[in-house]
N, C-alpha and C. Protein backbone atom coordinates (compact mmCIF):
# COMPACT_ATOMS: atom_id res chain seq x y z
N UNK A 1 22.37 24.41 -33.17
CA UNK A 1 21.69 24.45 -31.89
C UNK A 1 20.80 23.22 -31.73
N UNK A 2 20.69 22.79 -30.49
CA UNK A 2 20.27 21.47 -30.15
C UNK A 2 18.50 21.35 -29.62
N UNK A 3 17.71 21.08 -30.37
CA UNK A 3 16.28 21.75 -30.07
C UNK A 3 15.82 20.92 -28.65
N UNK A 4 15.43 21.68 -28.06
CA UNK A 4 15.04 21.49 -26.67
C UNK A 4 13.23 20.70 -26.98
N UNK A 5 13.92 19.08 -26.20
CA UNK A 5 12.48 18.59 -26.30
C UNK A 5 11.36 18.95 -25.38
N UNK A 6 9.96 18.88 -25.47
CA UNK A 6 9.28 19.76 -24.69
C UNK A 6 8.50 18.47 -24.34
N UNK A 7 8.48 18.57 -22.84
CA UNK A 7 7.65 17.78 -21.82
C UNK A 7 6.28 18.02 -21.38
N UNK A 8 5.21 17.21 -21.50
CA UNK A 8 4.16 17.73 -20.76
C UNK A 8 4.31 17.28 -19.57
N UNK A 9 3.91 18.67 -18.48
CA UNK A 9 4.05 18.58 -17.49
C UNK A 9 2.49 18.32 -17.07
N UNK A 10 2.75 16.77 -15.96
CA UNK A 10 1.53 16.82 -15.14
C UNK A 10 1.66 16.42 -13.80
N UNK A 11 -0.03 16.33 -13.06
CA UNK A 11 0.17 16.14 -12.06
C UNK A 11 0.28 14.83 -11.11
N UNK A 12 0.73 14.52 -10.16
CA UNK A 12 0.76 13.45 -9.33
C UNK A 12 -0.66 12.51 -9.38
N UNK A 13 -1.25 13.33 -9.09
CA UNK A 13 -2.27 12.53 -9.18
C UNK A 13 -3.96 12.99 -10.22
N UNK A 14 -3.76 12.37 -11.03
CA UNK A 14 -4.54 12.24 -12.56
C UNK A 14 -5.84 12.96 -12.37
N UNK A 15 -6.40 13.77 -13.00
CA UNK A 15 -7.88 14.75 -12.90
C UNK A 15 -9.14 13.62 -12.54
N UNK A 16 -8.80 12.32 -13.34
CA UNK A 16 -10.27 11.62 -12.70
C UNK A 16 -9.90 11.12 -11.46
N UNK A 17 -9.05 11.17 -11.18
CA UNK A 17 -8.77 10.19 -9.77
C UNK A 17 -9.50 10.96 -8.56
N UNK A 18 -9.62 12.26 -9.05
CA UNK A 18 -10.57 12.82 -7.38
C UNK A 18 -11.20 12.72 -7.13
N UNK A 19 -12.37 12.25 -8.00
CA UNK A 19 -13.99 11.78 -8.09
C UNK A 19 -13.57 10.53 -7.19
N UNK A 20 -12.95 9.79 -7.53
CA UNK A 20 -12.81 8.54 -6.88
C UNK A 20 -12.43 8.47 -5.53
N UNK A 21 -11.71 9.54 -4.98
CA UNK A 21 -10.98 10.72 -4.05
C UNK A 21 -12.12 10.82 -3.04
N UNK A 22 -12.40 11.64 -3.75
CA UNK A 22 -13.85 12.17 -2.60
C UNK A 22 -14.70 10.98 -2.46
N UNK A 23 -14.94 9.82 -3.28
CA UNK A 23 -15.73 8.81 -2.47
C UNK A 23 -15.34 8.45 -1.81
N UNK A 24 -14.03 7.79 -1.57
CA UNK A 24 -12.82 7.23 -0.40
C UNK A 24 -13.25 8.15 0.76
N UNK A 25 -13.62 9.42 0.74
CA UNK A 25 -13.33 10.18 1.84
C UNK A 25 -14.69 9.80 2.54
N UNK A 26 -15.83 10.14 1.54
CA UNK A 26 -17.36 9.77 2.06
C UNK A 26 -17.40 8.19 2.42
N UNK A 27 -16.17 7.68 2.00
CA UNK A 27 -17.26 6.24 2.97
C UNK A 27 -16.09 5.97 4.27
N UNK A 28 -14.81 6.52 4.64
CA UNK A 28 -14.50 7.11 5.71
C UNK A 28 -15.11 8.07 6.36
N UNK A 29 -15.82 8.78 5.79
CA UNK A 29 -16.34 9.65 7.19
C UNK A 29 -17.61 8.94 7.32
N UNK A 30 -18.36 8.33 6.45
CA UNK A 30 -19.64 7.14 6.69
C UNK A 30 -19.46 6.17 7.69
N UNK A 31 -17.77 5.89 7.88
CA UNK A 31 -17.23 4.71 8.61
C UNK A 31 -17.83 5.53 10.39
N UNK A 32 -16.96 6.49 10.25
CA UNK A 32 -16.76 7.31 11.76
C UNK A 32 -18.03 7.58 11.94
N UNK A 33 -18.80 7.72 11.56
CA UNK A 33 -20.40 7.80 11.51
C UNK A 33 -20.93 6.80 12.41
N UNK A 34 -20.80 5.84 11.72
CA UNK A 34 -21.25 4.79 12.43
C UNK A 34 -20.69 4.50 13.51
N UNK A 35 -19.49 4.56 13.90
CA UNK A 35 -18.89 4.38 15.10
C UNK A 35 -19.50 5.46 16.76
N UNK A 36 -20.24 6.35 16.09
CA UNK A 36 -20.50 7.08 16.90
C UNK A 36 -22.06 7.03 17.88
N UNK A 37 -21.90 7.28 18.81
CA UNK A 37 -22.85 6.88 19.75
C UNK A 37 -22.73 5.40 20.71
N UNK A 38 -23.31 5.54 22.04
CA UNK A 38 -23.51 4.51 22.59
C UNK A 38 -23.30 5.07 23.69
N UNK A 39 -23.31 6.06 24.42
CA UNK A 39 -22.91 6.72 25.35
C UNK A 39 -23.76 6.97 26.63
N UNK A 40 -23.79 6.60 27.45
CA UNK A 40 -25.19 6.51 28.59
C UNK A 40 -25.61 7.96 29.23
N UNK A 41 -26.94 8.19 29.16
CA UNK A 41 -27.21 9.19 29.72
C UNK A 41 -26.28 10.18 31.12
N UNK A 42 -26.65 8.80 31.93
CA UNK A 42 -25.91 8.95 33.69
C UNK A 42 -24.86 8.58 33.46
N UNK A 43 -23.51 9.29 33.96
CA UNK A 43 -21.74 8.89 33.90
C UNK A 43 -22.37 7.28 34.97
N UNK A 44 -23.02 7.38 35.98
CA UNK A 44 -22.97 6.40 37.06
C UNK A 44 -23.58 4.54 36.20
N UNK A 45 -24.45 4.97 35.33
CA UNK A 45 -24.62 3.57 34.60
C UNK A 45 -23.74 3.28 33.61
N UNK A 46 -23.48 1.76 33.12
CA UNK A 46 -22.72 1.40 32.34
C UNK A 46 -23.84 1.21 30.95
N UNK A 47 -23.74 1.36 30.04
CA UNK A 47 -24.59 1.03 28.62
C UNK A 47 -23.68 0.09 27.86
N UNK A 48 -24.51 -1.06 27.42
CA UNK A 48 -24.02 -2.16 26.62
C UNK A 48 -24.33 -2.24 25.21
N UNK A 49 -24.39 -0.63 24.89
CA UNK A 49 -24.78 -0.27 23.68
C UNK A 49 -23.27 -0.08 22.90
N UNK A 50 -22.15 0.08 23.37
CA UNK A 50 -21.29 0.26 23.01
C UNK A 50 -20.93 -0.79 22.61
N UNK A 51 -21.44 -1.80 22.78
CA UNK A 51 -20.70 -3.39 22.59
C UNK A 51 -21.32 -3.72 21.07
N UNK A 52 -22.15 -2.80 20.54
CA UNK A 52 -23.13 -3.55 19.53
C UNK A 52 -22.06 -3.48 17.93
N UNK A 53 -22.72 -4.43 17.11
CA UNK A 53 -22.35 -4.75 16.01
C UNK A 53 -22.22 -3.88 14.92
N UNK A 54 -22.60 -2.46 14.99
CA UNK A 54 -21.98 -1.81 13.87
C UNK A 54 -20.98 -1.14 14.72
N UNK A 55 -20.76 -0.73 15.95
CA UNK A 55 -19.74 -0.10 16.45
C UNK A 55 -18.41 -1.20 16.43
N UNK A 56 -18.35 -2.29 16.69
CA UNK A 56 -17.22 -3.13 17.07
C UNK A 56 -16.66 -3.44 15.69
N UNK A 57 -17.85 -4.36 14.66
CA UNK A 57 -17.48 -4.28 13.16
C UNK A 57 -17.67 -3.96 12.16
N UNK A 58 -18.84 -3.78 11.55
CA UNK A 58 -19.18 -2.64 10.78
C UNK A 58 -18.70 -1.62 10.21
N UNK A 59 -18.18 -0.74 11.35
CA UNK A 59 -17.69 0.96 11.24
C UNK A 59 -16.12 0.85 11.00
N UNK A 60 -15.55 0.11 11.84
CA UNK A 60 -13.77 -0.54 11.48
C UNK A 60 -13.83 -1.17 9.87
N UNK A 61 -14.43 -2.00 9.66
CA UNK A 61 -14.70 -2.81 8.28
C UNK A 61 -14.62 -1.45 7.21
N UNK A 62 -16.12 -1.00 7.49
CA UNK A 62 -15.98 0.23 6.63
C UNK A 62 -15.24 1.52 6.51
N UNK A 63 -14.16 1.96 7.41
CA UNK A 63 -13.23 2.83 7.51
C UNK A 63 -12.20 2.20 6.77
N UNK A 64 -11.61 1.14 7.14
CA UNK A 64 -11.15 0.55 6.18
C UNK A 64 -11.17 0.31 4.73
N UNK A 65 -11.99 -0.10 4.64
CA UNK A 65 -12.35 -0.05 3.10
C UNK A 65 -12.56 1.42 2.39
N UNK A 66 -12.86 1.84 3.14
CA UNK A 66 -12.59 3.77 2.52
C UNK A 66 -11.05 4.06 2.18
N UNK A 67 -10.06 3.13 3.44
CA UNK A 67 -8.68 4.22 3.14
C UNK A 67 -8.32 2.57 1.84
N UNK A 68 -8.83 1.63 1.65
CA UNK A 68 -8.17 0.82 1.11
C UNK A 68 -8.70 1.72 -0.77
N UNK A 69 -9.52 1.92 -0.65
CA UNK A 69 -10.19 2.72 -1.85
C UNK A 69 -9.66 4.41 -2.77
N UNK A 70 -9.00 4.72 -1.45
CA UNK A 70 -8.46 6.04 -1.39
C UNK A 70 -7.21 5.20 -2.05
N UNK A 71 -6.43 4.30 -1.53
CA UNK A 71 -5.18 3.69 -2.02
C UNK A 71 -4.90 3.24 -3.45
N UNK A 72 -6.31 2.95 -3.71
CA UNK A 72 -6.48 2.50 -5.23
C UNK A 72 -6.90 3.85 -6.07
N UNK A 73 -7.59 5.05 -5.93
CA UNK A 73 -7.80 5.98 -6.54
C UNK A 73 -6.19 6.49 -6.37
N UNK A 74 -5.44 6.63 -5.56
CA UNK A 74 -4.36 7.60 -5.64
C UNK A 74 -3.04 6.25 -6.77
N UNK A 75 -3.31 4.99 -6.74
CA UNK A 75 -2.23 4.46 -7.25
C UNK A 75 -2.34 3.94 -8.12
N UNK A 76 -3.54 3.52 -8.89
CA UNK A 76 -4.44 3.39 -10.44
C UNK A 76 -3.86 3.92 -11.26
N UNK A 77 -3.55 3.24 -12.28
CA UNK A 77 -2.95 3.94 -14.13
C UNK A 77 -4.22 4.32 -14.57
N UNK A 78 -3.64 6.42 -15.44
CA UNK A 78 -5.00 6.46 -15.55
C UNK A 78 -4.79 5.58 -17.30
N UNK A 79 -6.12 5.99 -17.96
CA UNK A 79 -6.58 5.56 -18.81
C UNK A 79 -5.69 6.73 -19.96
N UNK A 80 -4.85 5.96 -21.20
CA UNK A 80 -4.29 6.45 -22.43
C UNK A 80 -4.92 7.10 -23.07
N UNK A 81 -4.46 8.24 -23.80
CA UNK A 81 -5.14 9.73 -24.40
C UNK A 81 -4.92 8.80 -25.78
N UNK A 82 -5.82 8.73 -26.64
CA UNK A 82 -4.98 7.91 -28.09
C UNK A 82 -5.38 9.45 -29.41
């Protein structure tokens, strides 16, 4: 009889990688954060608050860099068991 080799089974994505996971997520939702507000009291006035510098780059910059972070926690080699 032919002994059946035994596999450890794991998962897609590695036990430390979620720590790293959930920061990706906090500095995406930090991103949308910032994007929020600028909105004028009266529908009838226009506000040029919307035009300002953490809404236009800032908050895009940093959403970004959240999902670019998330990309590297999910596709990172983890570290060898010796």
């Amino acid at each position: 009889m032919a002994e059946k080799e035994t596999k450890k089974l794991s998962f897609a994505i590695p036990k430390e990688s979620y720590k790293h996971l959930l920061i990706g997520f906090g500095i995406v939702i930090a991103g949308y954060l910032l994007m929020m507000g600028g909105g004028a009291d009266n529908p009838e006035n226009f506000s040029q608050e919307i035009f300002s510098f953490r809404r236009i780059t800032l908050a895009p910059v940093t959403v970004i860099a959240g999902f670019a972070y998330i990309m590297w926690a999910i596709m990172r080699k983890p570290k060898k068991e010796e």
